[in-house]
C-alpha atoms as a PDB file:
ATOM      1  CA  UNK A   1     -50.176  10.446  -3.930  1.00  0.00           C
ATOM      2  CA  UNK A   2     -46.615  12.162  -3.467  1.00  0.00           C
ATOM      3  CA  UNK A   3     -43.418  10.315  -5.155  1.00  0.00           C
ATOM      4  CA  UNK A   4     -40.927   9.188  -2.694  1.00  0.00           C
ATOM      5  CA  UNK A   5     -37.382   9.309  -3.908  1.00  0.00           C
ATOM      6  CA  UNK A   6     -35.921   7.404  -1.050  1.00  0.00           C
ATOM      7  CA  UNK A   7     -34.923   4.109  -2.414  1.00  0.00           C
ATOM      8  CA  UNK A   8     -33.137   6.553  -5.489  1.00  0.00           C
ATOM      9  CA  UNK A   9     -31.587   8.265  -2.740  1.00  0.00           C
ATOM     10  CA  UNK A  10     -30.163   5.203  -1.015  1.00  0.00           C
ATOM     11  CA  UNK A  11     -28.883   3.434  -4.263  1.00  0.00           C
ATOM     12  CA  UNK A  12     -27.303   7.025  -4.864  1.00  0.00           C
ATOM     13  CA  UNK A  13     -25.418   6.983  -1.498  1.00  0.00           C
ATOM     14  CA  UNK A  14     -24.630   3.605  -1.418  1.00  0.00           C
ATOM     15  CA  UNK A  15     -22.491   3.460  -5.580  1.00  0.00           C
ATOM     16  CA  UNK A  16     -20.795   6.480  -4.538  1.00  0.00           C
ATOM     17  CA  UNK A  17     -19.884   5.275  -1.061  1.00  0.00           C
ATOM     18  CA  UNK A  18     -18.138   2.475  -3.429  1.00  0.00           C
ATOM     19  CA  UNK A  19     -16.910   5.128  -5.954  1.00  0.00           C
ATOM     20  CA  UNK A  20     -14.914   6.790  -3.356  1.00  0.00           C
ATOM     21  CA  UNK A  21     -13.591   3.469  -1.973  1.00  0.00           C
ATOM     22  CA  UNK A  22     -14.773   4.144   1.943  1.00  0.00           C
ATOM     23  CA  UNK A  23     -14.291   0.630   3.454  1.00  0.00           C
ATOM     24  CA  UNK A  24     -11.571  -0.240   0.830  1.00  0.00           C
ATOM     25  CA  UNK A  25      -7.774  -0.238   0.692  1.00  0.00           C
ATOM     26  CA  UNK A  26      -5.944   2.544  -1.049  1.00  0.00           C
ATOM     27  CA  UNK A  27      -3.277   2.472  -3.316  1.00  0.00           C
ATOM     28  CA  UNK A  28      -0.331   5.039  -2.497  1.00  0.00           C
ATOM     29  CA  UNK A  29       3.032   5.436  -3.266  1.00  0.00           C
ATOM     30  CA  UNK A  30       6.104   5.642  -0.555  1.00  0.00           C
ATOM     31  CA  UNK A  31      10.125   6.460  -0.996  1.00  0.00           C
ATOM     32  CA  UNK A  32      12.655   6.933   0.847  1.00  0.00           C
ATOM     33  CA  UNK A  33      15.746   4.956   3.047  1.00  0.00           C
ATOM     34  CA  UNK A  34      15.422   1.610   4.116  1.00  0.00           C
ATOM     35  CA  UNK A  35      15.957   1.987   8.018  1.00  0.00           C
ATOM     36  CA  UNK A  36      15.484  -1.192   9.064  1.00  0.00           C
ATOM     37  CA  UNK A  37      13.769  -4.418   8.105  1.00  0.00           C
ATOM     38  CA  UNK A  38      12.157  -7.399  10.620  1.00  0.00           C
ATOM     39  CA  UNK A  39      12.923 -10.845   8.880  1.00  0.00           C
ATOM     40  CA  UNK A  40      10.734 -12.646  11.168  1.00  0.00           C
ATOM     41  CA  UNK A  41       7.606 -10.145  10.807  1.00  0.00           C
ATOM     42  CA  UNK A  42       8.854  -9.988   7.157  1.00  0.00           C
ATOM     43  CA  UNK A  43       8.779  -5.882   7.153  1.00  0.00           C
ATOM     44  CA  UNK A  44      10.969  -2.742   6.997  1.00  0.00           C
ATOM     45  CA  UNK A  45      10.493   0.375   7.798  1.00  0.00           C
ATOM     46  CA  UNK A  46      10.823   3.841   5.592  1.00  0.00           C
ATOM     47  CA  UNK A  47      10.454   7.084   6.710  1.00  0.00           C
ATOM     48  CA  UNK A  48       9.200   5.861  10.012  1.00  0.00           C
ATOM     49  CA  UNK A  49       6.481   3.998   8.485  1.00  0.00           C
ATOM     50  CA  UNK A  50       6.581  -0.017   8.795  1.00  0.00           C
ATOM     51  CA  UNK A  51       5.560  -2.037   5.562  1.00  0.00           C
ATOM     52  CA  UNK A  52       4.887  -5.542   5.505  1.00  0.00           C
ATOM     53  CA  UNK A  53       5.136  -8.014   2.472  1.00  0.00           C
ATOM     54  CA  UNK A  54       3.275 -10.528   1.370  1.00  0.00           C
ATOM     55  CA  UNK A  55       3.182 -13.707  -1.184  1.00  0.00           C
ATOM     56  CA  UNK A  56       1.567 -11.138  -3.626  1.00  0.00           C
ATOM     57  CA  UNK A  57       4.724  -8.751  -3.176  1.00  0.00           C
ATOM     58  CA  UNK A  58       6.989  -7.748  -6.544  1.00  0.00           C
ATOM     59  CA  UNK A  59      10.132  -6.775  -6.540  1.00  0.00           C
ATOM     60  CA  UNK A  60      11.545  -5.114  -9.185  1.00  0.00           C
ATOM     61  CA  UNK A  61      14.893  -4.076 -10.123  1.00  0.00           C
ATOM     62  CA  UNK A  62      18.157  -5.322  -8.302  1.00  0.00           C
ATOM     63  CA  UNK A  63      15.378  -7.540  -5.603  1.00  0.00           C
ATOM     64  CA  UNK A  64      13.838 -10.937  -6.654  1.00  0.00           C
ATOM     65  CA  UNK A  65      12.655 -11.502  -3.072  1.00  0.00           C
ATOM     66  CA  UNK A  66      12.820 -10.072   0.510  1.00  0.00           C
ATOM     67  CA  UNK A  67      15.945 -11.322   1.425  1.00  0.00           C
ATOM     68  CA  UNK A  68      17.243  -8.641  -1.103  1.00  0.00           C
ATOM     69  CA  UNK A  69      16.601  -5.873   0.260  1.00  0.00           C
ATOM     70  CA  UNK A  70      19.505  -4.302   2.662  1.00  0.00           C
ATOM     71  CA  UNK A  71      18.990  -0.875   4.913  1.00  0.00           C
ATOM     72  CA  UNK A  72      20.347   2.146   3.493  1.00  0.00           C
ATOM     73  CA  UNK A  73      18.961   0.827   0.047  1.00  0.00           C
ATOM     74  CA  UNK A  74      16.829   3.690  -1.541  1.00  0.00           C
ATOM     75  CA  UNK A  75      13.651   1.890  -2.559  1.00  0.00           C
ATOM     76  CA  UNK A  76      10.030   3.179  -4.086  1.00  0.00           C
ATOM     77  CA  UNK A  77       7.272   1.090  -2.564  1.00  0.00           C
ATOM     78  CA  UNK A  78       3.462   0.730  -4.060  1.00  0.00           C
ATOM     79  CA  UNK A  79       1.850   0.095  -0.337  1.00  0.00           C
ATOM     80  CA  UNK A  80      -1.874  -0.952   0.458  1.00  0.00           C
ATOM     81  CA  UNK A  81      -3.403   0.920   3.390  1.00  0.00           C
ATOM     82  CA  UNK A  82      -5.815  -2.077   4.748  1.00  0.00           C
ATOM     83  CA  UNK A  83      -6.731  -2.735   8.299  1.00  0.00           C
ATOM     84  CA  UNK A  84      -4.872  -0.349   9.670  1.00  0.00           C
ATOM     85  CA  UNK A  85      -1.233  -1.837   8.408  1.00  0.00           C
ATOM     86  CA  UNK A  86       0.519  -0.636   5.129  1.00  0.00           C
ATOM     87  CA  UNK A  87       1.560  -3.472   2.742  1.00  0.00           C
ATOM     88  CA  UNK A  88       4.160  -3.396  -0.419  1.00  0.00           C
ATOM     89  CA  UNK A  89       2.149  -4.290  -3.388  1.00  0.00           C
ATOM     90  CA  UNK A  90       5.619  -3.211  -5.226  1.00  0.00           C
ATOM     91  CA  UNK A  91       9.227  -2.698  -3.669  1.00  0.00           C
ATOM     92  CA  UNK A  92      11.239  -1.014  -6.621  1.00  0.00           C
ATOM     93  CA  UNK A  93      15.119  -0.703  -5.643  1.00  0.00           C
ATOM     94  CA  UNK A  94      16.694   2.742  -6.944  1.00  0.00           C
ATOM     95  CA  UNK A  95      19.999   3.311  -8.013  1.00  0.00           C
ATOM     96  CA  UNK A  96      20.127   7.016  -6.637  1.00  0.00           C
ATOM     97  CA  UNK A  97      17.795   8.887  -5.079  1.00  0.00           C
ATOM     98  CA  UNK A  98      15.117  10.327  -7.984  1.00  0.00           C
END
């Protein structure tokens, strides 16, 4: 009788499909100028990219909440890549540019 390894295979594919995260949101760092922010869609935008906020959103630094932050502040952002969108997980405001 021959010994399928199929159902090893599949388990296999499946944890490192999870591993790697594919269907998950990543975790990425972003810098730059604030160029403009949305206070109705409660966003900005850095480096051409547009980041929304959240409940879940810190704020470190000089900013205690989204009404803090100003364009032409230099800011470090932890964003969340899900569903397309990019989220701040973390908006750090930065003296100078590091």
């Amino acid at each position: 009788m021959p010994i399928t390894h199929k159902p090893r295979l599949q388990a296999f594919l499946v944890a490192s499909a999870l591993a790697l995260g594919v269907g998950a949101a990543h975790a990425d760092d972003l810098k730059g100028r604030i160029q403009s922010i949305d206070l109705s869609a409660k966003a900005f935008v850095i480096n051409g990219e547009t980041i929304y906020v959240t409940d879940k959103t810190d704020y470190e630094n000089d900013y205690k909440r989204f009404e803090d932050l100003r364009e032409g502040h230099y800011v470090e952002v932890d964003i969340d890549r899900k569903d397309g969108r990019l989220y701040a997980d973390d908006i750090e405001f930065k003296k100078s540019k590091q």
